[in-house]
Protein backbone atom coordinates (compact mmCIF):
# COMPACT_ATOMS: atom_id res chain seq x y z
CA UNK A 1 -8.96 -1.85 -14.98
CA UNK A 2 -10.61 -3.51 -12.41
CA UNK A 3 -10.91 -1.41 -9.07
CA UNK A 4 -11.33 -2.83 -5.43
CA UNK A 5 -14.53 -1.66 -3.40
CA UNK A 6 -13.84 1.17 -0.94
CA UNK A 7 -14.24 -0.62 2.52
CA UNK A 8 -17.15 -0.02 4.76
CA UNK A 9 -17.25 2.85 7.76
CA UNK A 10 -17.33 -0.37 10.06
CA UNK A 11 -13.99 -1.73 8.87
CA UNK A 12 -12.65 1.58 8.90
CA UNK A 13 -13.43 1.48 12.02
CA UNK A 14 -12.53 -1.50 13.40
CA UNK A 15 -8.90 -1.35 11.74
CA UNK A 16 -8.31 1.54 13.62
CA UNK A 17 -9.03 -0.07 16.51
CA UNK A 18 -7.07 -2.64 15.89
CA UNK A 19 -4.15 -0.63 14.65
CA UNK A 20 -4.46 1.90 18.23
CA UNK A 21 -4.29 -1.55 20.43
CA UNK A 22 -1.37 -2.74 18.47
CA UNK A 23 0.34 0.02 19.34
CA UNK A 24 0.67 3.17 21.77
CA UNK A 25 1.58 5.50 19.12
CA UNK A 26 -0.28 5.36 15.02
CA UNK A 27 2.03 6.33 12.13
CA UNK A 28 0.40 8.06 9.34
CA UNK A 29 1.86 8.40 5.82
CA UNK A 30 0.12 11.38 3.82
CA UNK A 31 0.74 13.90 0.57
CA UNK A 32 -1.83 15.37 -1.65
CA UNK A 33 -0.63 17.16 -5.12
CA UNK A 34 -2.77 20.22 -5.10
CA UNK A 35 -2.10 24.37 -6.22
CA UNK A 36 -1.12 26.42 -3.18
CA UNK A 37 -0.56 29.80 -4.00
CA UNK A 38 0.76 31.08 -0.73
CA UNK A 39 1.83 27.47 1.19
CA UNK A 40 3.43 29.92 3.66
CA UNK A 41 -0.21 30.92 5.51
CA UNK A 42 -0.81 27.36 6.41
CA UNK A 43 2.48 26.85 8.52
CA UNK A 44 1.85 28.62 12.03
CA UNK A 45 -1.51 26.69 12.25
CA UNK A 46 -0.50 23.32 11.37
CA UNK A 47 2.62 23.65 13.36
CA UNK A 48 0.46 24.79 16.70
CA UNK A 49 -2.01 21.83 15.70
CA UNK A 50 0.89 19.34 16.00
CA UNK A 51 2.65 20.61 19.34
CA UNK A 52 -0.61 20.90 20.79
CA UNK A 53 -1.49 17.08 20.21
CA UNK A 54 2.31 16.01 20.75
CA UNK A 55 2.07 15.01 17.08
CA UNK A 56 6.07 14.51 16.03
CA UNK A 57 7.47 13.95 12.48
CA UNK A 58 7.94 15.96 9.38
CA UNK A 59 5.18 17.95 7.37
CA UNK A 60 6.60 20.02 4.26
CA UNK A 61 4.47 22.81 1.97
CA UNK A 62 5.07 23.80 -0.85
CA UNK A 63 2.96 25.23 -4.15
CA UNK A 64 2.21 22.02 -5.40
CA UNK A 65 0.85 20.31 -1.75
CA UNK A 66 1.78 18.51 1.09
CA UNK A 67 3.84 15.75 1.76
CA UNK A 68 4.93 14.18 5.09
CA UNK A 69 4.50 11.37 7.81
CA UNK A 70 3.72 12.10 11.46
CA UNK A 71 3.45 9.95 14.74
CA UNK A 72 1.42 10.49 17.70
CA UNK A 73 -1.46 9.14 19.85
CA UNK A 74 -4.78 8.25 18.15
CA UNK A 75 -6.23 11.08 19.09
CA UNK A 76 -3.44 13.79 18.04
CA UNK A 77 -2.89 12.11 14.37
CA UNK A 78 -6.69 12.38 14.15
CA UNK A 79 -6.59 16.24 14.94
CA UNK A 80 -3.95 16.83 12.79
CA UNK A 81 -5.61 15.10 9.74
CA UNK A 82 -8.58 16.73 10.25
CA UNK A 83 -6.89 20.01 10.04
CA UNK A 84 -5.37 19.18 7.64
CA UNK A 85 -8.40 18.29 5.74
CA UNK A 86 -9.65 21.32 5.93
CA UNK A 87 -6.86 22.78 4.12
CA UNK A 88 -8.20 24.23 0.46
CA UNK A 89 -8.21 20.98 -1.62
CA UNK A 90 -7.26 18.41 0.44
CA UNK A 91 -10.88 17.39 1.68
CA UNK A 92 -10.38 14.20 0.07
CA UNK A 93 -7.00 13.59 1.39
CA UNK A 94 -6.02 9.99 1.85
CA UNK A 95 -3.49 8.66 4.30
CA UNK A 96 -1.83 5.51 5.49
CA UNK A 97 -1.15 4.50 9.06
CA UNK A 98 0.62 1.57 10.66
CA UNK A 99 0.88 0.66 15.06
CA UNK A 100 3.94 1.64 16.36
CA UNK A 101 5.33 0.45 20.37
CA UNK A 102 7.35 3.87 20.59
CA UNK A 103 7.70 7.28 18.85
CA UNK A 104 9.47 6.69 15.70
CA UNK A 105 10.13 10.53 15.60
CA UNK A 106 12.48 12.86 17.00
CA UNK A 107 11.25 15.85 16.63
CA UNK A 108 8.74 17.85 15.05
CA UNK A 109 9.36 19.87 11.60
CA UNK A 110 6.88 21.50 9.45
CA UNK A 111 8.68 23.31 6.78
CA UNK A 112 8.08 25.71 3.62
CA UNK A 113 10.05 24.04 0.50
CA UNK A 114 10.35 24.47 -3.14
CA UNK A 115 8.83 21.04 -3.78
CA UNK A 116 7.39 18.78 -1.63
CA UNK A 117 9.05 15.73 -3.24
CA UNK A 118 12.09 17.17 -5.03
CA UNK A 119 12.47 16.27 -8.80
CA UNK A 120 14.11 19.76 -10.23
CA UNK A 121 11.95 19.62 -13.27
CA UNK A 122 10.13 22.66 -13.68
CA UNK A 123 6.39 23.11 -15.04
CA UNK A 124 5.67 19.58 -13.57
CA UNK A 125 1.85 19.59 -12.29
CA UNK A 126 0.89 16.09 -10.59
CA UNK A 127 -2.60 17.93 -9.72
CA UNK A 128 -3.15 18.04 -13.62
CA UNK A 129 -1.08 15.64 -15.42
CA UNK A 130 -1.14 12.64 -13.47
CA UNK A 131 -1.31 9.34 -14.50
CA UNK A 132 -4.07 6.76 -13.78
CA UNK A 133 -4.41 5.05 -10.60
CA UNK A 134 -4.46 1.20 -9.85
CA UNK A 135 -5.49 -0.31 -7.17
CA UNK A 136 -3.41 -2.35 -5.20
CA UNK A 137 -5.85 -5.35 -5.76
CA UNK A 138 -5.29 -4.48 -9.69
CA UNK A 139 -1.68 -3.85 -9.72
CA UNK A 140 -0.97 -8.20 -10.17
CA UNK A 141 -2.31 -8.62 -13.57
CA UNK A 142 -1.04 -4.94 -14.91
CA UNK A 143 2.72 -6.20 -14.01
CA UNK A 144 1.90 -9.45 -15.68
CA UNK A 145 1.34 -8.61 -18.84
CA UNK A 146 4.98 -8.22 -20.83
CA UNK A 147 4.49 -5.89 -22.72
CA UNK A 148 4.06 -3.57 -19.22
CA UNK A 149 7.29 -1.46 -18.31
CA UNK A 150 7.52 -1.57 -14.63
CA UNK A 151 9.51 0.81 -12.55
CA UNK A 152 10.70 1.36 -9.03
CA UNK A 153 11.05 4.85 -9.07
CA UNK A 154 12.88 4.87 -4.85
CA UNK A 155 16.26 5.35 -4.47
CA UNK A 156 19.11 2.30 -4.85
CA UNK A 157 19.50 2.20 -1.25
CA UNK A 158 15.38 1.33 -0.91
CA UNK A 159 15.77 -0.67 -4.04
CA UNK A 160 18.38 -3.10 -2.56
CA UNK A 161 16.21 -4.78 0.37
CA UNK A 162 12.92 -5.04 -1.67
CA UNK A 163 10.87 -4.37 -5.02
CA UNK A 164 8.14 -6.18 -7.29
CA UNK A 165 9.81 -8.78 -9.79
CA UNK A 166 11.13 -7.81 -13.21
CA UNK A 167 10.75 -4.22 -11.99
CA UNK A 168 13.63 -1.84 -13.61
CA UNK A 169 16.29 -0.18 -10.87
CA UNK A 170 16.99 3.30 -11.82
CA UNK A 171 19.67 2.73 -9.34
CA UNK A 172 19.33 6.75 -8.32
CA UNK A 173 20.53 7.69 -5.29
CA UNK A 174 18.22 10.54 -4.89
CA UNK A 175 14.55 11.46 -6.66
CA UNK A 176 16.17 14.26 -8.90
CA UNK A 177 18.12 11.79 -10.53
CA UNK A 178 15.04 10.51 -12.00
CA UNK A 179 14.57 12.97 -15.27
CA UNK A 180 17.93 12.19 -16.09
CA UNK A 181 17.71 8.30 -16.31
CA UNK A 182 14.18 8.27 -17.31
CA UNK A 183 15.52 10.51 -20.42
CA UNK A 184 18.11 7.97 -21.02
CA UNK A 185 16.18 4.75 -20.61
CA UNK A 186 15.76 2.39 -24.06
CA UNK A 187 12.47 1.10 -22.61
CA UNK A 188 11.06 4.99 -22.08
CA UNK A 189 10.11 5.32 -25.65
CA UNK A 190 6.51 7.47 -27.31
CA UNK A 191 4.02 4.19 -27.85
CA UNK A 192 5.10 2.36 -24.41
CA UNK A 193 2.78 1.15 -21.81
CA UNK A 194 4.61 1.80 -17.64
CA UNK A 195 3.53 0.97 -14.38
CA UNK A 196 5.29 2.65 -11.48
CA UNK A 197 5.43 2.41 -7.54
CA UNK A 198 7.00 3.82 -5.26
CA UNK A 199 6.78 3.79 -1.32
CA UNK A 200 3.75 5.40 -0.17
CA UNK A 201 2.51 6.82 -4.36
CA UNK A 202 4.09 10.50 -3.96
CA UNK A 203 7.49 9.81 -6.44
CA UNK A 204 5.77 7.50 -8.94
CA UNK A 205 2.62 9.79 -9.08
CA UNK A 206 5.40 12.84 -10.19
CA UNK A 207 7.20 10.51 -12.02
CA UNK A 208 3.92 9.75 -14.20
CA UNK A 209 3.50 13.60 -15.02
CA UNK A 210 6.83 13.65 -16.36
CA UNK A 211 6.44 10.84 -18.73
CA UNK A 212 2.63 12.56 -19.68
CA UNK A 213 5.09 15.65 -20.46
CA UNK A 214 7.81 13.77 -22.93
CA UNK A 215 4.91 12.42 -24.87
CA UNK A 216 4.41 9.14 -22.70
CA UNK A 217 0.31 8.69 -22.86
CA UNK A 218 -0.36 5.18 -21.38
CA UNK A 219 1.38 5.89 -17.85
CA UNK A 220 0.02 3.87 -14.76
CA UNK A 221 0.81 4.31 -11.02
CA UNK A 222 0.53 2.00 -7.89
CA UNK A 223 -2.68 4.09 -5.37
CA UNK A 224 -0.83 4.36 -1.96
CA UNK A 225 2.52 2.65 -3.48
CA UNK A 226 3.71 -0.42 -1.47
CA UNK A 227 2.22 0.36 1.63
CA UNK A 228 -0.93 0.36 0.42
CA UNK A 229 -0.25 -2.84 -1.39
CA UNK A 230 1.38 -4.51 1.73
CA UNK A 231 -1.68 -3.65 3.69
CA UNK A 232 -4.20 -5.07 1.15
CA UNK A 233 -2.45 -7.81 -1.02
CA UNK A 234 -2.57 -11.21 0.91
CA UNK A 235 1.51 -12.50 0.98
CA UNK A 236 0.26 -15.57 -0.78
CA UNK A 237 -0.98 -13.54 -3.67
CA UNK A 238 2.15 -11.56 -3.09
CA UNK A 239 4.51 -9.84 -5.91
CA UNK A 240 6.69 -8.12 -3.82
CA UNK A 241 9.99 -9.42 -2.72
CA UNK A 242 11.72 -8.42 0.41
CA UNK A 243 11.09 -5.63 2.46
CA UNK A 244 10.12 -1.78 1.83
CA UNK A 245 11.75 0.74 3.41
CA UNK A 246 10.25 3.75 5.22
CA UNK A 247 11.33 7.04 6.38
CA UNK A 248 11.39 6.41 10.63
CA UNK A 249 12.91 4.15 13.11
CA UNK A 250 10.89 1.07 11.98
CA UNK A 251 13.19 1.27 9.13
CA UNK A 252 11.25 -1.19 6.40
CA UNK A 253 8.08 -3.21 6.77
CA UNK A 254 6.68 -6.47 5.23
CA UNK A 255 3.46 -7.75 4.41
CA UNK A 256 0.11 -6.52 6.90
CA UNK A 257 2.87 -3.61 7.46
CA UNK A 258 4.27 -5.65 10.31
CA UNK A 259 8.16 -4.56 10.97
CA UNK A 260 10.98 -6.59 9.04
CA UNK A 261 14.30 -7.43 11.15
CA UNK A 262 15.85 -4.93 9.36
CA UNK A 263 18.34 -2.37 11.29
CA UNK A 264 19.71 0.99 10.17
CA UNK A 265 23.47 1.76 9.68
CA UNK A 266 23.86 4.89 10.99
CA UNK A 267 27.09 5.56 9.30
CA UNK A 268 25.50 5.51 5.88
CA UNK A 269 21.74 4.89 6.34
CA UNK A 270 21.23 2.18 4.53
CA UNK A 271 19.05 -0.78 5.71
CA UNK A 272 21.08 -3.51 6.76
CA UNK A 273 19.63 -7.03 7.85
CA UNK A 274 20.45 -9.56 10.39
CA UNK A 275 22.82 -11.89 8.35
CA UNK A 276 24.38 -8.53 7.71
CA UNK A 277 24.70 -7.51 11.11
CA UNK A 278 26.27 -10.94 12.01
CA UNK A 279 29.54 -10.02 9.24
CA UNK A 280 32.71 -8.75 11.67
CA UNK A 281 31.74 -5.23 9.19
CA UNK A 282 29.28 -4.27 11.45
CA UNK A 283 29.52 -2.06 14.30
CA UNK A 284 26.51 -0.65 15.97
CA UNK A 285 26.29 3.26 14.60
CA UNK A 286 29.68 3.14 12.67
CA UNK A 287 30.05 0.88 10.12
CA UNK A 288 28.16 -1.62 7.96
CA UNK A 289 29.39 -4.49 4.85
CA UNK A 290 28.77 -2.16 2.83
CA UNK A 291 30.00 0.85 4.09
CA UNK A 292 33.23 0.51 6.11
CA UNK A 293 35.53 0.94 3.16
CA UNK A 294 33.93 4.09 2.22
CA UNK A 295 34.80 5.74 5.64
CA UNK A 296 38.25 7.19 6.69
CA UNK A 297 39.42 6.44 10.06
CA UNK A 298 38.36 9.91 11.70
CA UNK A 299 34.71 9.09 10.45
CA UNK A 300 34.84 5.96 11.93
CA UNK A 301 36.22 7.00 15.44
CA UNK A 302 33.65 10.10 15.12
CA UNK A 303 30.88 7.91 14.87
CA UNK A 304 32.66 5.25 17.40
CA UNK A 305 31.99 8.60 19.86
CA UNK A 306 28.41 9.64 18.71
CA UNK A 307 27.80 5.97 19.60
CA UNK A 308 29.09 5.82 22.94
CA UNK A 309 27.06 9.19 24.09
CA UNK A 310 24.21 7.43 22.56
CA UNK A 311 24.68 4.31 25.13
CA UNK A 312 25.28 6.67 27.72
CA UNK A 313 22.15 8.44 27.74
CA UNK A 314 20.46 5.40 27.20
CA UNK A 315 21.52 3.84 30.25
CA UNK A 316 20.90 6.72 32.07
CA UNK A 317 17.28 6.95 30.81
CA UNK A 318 17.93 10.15 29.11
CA UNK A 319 17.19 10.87 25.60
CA UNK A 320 20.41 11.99 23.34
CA UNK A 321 18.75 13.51 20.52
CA UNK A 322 15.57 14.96 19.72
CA UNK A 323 12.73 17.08 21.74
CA UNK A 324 13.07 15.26 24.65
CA UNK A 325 16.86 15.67 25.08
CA UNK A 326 17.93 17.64 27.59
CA UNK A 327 21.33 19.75 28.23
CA UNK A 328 23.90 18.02 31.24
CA UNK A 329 25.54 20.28 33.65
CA UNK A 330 29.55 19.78 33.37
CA UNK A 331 28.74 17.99 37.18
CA UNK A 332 26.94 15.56 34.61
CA UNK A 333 29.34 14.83 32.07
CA UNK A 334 32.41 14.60 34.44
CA UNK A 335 31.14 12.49 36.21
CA UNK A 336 29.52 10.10 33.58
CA UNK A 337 31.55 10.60 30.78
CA UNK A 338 32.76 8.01 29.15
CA UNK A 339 36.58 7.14 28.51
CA UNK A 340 38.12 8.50 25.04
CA UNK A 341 39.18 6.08 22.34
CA UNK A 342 42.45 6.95 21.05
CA UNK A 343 42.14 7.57 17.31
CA UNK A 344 44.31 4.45 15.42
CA UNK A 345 45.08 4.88 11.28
């Protein structure tokens, strides 16, 4: 399998420049599979670490590793990555980062869990059963040859605005479901050869230990899933079709990681595009095409309202949600509130 050289300390360099005058804040995309005894002793550091650098986002332990993607300024997500990586194991910790013009974060969370991308299989060990690592420069001629099984291992709603030709949908709306179709799936057989991918490498890298465990021995996995392939594949050269989607306000990214015109619904958070947001469906942070016969009437007027305090505190220069929001006094709201929809059937 052929492997792409690791690029120089000077183009390291320089594409961090680049990325921190793209930019005023740097996403960066990171998870390492590695055995954590006690994941609880590592919290109150890494937490501090973050609030002191104004690092936002979500960070989660757990036995097998860590698994998260922050925002900040160049210099906090540097801090914080260092600290990281000098966590046991994780020296060699890799991450991905993309220019952002705002905070694409909230809030901050760093949080103890079970798993730190949840599949519900027990006995699973990515750190030791993995499978073997392509490339993104290598992943073109693995898909190509036919007798490959390729698998998008995200969720349908991450599925349905992008993915690498002939790739099968699990059409899962959540990583647990996983075991249950990969147990069920004709092409899933002792003998076959599978490629997988996923968004940043965390789900299809688990995924791969799974099939190692049900007697699956020639099991392949994008390195750094599609944003690493984004980043590095030239679009002419290009498998991928669409966009991918990704966990922040950006909400999905194309080729060099540049932002697609993509929007979120926030009624049922899936990605909805412009031609999309141009159908008579659509209503900023209630409804979407494909959503607004799933919603009753009181969901839609409750979301009709979150919307409206949204604009409000927007015009007012206020934040609604997140660290930065702060309480009004009642002087506030009675005087700025705005009028109440009457609720229709």
């Amino acid at each position: 399998m052929a492997v792409s050289a690791a690029p120089t300390n000077g183009a390291v360099a320089r594409a961090r420049k680049a990325q921190t005058d793209a930019g005023a804040f740097i996403v960066a995309a990171l998870y390492k599979f590695v055995d954590w005894p006690a994941p609880a002793a590592f919290q109150p550091a890494l937490q501090a670490v973050c609030e002191e650098h104004a690092v936002r986002g979500t960070l989660l332990l757990a036995t097998e590793g860590i698994n998260g993607t922050i925002a900040g300024s160049r210099a906090g997500i540097d801090a914080v990555l260092a600290h990281i990586r000098g966590l046991p194991g994780c020296a060699d910790l890799e991450h991905k980062e993309a220019p952002a013009p705002s905070q694409p974060f909230l809030r901050l969370k760093v949080r103890l869990k079970a798993e730190i991308i949840t599949m519900g299989v027990p006995d699973i060990n990515p750190a030791r059963d993995a499978g073997t690592y392509v490339e993104p420069e290598a992943w073109n001629a693995l898909i190509a040859d036919p007798d490959v099984v390729v698998i998008d291992t995200r969720n349908d709603y991450e599925v349905a605005i992008g993915t690498f030709e002939g790739a099968l949908n699990p059409q899962t709306a959540t990583f647990s479901g996983f075991p249950d179709w990969a147990a069920g799936a004709e092409a899933l057989k002792p003998g076959a050869k599978v490629a997988m991918f996923c968004t940043g490498g965390i789900r299809c890298e688990k995924a791969t230990a799974l099939l190692s465990a049900r007697g699956i021995d020639e099991v392949y996995h994008l390195k750094g899933g599609i944003l690493s392939y984004l980043e590095r594949v030239p679009e002419a050269q290009s498998k991928w079709q669409g966009a991918c989607f990704v966990f922040d306000e950006r909400v999905a990214v194309g080729h060099g990681l540049k932002p697609s015109s993509h929007a979120l619904c926030r009624a049922c958070g899936w990605a909805v595009s412009e031609e999309q947001r141009a159908h008579p469906a659509f209503r900023p942070g209630v409804s979407c095409p494909r959503c607004i016969d799933l919603m009753t009437p009181a969901q839609r007027d409750r979301f009709a309202e979150r919307q409206r305090q949204m604009e409000f505190a927007q015009a007012r220069g206020v934040a609604h949600l997140g660290t930065d929001a702060r309480p009004r006094s009642k002087d506030d709201l009675r005087q700025h509130a705005p009028k109440t929809r009457s609720t229709t059937a």
